[in-house]
PDB file of N, CA and C in Angstrom:
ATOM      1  N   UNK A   1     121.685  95.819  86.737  1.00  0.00           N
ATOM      2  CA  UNK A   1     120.871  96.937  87.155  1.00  0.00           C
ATOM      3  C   UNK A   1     119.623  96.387  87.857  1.00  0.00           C
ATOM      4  N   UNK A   2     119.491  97.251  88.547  1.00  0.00           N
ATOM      5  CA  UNK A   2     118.050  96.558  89.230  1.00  0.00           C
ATOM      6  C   UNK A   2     117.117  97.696  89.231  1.00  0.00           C
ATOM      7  N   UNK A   3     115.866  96.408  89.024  1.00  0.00           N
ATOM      8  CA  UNK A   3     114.801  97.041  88.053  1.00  0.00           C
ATOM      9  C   UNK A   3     113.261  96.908  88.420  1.00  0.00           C
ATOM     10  N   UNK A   4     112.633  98.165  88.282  1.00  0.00           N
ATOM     11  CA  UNK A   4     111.175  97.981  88.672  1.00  0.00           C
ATOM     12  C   UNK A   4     110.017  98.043  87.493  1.00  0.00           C
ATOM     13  N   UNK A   5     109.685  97.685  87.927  1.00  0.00           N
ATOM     14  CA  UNK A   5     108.829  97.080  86.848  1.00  0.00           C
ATOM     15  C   UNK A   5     107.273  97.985  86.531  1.00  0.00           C
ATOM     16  N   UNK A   6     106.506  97.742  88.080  1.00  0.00           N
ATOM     17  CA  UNK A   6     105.335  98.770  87.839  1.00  0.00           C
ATOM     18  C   UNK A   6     105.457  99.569  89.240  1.00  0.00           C
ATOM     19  N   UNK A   7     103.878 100.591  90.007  1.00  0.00           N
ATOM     20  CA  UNK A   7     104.287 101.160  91.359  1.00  0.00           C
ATOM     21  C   UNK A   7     102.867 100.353  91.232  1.00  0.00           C
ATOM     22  N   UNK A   8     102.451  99.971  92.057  1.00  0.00           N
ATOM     23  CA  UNK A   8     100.948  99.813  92.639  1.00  0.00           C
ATOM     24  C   UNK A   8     100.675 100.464  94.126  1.00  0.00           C
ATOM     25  N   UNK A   9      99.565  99.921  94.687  1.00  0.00           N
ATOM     26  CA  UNK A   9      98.929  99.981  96.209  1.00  0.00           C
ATOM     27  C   UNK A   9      98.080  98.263  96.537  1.00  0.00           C
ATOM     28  N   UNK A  10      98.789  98.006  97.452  1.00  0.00           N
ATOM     29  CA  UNK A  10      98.638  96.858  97.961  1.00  0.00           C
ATOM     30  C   UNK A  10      97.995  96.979  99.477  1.00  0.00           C
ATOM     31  N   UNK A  11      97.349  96.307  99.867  1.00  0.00           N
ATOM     32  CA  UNK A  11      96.594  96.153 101.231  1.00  0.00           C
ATOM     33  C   UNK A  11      97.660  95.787 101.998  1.00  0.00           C
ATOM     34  N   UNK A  12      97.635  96.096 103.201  1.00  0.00           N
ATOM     35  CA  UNK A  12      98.854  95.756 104.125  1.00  0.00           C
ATOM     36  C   UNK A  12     100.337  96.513 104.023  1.00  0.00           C
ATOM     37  N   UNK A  13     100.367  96.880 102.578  1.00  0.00           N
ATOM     38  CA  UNK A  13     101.727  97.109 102.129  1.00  0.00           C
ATOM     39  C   UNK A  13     101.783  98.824 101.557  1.00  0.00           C
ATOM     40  N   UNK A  14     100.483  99.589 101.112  1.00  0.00           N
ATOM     41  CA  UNK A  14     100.276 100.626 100.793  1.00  0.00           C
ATOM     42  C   UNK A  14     101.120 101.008  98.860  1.00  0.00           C
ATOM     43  N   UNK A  15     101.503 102.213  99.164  1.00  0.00           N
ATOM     44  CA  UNK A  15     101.731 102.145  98.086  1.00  0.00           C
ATOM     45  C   UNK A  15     103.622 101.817  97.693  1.00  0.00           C
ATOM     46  N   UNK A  16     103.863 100.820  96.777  1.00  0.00           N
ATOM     47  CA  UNK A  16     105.216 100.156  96.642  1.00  0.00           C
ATOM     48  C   UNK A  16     105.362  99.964  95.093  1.00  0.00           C
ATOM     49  N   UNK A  17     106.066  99.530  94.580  1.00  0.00           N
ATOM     50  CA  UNK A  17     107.323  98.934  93.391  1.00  0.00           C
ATOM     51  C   UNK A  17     106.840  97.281  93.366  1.00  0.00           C
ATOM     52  N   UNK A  18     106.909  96.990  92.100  1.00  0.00           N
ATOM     53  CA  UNK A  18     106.383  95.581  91.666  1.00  0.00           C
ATOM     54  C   UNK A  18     108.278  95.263  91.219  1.00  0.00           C
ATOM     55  N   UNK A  19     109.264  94.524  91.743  1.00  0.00           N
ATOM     56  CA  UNK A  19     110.295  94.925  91.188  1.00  0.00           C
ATOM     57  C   UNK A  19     111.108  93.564  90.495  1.00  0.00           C
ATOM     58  N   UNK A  20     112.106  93.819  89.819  1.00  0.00           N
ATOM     59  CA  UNK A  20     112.308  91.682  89.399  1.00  0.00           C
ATOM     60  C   UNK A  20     113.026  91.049  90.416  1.00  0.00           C
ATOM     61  N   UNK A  21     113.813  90.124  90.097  1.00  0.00           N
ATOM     62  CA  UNK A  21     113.962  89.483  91.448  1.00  0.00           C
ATOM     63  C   UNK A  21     115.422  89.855  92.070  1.00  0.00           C
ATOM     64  N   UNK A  22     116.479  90.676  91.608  1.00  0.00           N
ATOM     65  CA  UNK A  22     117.195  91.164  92.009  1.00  0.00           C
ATOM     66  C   UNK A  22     117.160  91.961  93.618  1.00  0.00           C
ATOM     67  N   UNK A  23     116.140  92.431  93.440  1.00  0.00           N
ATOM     68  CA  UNK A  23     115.884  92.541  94.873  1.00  0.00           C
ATOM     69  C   UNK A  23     116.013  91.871  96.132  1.00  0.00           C
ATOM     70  N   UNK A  24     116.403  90.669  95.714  1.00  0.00           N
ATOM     71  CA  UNK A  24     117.214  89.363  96.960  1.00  0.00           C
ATOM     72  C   UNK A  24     115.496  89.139  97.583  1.00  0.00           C
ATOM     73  N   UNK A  25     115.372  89.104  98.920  1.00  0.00           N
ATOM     74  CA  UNK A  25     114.569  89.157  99.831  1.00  0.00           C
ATOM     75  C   UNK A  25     113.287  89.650 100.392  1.00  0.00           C
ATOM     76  N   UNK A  26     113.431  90.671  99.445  1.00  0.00           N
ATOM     77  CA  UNK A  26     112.546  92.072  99.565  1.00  0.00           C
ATOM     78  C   UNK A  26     111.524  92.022  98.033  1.00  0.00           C
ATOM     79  N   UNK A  27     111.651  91.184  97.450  1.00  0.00           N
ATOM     80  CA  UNK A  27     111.398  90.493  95.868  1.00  0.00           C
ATOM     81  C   UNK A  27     110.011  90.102  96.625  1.00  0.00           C
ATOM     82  N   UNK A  28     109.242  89.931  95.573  1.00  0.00           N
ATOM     83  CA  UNK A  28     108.718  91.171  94.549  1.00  0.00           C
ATOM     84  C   UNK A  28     108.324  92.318  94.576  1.00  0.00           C
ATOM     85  N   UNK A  29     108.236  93.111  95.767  1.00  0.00           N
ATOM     86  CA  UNK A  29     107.507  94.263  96.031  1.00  0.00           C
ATOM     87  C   UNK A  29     108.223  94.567  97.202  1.00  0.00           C
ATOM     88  N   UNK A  30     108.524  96.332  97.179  1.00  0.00           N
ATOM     89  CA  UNK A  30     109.392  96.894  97.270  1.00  0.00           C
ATOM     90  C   UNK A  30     108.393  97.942  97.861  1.00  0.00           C
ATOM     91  N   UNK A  31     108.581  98.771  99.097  1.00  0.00           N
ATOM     92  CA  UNK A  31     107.799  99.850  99.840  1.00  0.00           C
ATOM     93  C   UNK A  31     108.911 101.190  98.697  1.00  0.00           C
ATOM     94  N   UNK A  32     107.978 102.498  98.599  1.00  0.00           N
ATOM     95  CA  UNK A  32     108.365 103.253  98.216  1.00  0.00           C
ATOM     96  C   UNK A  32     109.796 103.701  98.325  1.00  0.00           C
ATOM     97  N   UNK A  33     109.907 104.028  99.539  1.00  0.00           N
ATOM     98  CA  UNK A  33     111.458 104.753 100.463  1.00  0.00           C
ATOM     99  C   UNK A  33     112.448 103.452  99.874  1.00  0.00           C
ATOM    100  N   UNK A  34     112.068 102.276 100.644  1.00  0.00           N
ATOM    101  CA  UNK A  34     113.266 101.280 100.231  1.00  0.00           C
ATOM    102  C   UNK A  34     113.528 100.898  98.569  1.00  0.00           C
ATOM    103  N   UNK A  35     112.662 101.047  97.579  1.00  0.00           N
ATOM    104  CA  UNK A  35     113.155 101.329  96.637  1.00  0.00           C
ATOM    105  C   UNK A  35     113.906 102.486  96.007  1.00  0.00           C
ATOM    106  N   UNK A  36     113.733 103.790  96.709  1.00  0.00           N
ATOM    107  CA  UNK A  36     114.531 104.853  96.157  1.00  0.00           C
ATOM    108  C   UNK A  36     116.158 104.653  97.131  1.00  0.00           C
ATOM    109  N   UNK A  37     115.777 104.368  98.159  1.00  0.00           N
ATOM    110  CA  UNK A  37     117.309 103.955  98.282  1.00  0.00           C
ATOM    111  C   UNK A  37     117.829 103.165  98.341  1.00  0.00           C
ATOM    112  N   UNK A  38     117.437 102.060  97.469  1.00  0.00           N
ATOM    113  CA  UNK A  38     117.957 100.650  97.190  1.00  0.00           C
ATOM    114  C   UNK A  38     118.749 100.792  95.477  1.00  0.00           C
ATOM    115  N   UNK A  39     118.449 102.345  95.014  1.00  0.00           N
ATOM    116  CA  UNK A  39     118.659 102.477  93.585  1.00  0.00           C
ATOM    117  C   UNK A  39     118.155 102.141  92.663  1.00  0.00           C
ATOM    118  N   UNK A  40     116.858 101.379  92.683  1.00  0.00           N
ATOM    119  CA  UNK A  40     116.339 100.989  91.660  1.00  0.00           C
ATOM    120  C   UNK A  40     116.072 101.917  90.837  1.00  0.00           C
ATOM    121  N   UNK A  41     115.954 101.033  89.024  1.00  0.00           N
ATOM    122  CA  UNK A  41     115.851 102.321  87.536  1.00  0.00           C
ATOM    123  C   UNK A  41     114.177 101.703  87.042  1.00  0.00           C
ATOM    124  N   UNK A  42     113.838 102.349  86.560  1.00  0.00           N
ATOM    125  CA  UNK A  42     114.264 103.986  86.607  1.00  0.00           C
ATOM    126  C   UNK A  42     113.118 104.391  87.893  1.00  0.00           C
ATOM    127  N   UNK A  43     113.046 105.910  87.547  1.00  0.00           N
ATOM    128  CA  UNK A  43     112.997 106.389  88.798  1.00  0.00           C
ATOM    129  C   UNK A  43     111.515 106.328  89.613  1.00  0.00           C
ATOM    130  N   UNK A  44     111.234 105.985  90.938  1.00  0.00           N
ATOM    131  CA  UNK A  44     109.778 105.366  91.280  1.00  0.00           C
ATOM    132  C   UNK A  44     109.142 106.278  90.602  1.00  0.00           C
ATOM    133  N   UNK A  45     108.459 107.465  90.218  1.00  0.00           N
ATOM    134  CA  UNK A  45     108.017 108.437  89.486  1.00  0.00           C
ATOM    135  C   UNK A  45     107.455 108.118  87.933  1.00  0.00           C
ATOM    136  N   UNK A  46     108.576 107.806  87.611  1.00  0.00           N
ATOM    137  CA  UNK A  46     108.530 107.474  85.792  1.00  0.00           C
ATOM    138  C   UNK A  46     107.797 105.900  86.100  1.00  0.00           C
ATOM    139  N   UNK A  47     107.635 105.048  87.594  1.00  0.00           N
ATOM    140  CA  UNK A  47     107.020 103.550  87.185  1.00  0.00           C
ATOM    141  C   UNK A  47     105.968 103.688  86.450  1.00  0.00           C
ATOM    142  N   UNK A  48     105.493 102.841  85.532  1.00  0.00           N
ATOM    143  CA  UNK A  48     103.988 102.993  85.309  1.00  0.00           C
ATOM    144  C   UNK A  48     103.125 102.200  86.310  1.00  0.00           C
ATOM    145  N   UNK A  49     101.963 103.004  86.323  1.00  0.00           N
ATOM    146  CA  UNK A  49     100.666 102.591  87.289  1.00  0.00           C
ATOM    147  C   UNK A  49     100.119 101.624  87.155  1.00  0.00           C
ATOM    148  N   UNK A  50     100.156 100.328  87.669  1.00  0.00           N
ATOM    149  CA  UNK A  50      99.278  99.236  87.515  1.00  0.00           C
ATOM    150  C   UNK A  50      98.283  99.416  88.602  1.00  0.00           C
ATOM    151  N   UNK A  51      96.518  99.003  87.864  1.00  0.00           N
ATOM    152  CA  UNK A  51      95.513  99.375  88.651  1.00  0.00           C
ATOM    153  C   UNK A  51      95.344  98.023  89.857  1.00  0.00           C
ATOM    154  N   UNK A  52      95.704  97.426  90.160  1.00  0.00           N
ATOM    155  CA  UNK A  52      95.781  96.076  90.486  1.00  0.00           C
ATOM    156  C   UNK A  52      94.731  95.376  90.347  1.00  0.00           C
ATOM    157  N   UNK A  53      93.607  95.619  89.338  1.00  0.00           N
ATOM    158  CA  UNK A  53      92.721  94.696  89.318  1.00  0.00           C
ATOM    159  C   UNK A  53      92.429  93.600  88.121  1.00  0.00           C
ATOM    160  N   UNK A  54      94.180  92.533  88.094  1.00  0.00           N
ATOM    161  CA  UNK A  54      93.783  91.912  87.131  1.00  0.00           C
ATOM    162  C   UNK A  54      92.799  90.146  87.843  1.00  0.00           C
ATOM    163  N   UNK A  55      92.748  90.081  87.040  1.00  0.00           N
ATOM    164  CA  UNK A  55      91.737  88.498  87.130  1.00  0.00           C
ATOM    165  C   UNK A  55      92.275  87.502  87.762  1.00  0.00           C
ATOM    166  N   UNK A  56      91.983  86.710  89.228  1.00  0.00           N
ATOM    167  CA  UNK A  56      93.254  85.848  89.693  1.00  0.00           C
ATOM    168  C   UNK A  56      92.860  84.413  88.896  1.00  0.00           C
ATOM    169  N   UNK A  57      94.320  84.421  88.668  1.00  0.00           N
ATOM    170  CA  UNK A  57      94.397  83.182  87.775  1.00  0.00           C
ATOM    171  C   UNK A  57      94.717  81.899  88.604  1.00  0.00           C
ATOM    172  N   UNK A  58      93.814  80.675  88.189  1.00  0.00           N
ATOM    173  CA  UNK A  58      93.908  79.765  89.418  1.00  0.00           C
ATOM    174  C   UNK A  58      94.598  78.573  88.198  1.00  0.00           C
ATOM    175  N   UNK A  59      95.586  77.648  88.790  1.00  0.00           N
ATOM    176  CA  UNK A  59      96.171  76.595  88.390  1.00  0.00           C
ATOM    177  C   UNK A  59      96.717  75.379  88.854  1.00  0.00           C
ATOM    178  N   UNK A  60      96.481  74.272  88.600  1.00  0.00           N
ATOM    179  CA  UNK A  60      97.566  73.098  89.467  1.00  0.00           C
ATOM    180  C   UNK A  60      98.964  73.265  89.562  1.00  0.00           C
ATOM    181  N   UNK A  61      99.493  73.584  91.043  1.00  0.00           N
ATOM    182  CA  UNK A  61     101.059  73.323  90.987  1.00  0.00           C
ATOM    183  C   UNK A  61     101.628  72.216  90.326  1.00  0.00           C
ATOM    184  N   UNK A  62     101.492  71.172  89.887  1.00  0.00           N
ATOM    185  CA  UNK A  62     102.047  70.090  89.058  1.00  0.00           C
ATOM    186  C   UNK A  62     100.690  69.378  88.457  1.00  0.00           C
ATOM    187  N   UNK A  63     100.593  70.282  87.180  1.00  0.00           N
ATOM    188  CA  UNK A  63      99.331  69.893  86.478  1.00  0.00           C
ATOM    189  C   UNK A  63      99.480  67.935  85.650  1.00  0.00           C
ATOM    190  N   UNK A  64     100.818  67.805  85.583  1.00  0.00           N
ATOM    191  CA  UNK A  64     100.948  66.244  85.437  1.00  0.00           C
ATOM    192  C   UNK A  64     101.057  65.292  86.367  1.00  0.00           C
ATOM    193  N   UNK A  65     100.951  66.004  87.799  1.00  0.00           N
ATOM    194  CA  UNK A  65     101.352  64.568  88.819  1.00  0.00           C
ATOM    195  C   UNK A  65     100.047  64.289  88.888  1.00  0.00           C
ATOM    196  N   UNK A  66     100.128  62.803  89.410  1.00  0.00           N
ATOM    197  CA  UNK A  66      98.499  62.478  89.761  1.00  0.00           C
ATOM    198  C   UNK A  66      98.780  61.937  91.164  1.00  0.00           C
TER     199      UNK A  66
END
């Protein structure tokens, strides 16, 4: 099944589907229309609202190489 996860609003992208990676290509985020007819569950409506303002988290891509 393919599956969404939250709906947000993104800059550039407006409002879309946070979705897993089943989505092939179009992974992670999904424009409204192309998720309702791509079938994704459940339905864009029922997504819950993420406000998008979490904290950006910064990290080393290979925190052991030197």
């Amino acid at each position: 099944m393919r599956r969404g996860l939250f709906r947000t609003k993104l800059p550039g992208l407006g409002e879309c589907a946070r979705v897993d990676m089943s989505a092939g290509d179009a992974a992670p985020y999904l424009e409204r229309e192309m998720y309702v007819l791509l079938g994704f569950q459940p339905r864009y409506e029922q997504l819950p609202e993420d406000p998008g303002n979490h904290p950006q988290v910064t990290r080393p891509l290979w925190p052991d190489w030197r």
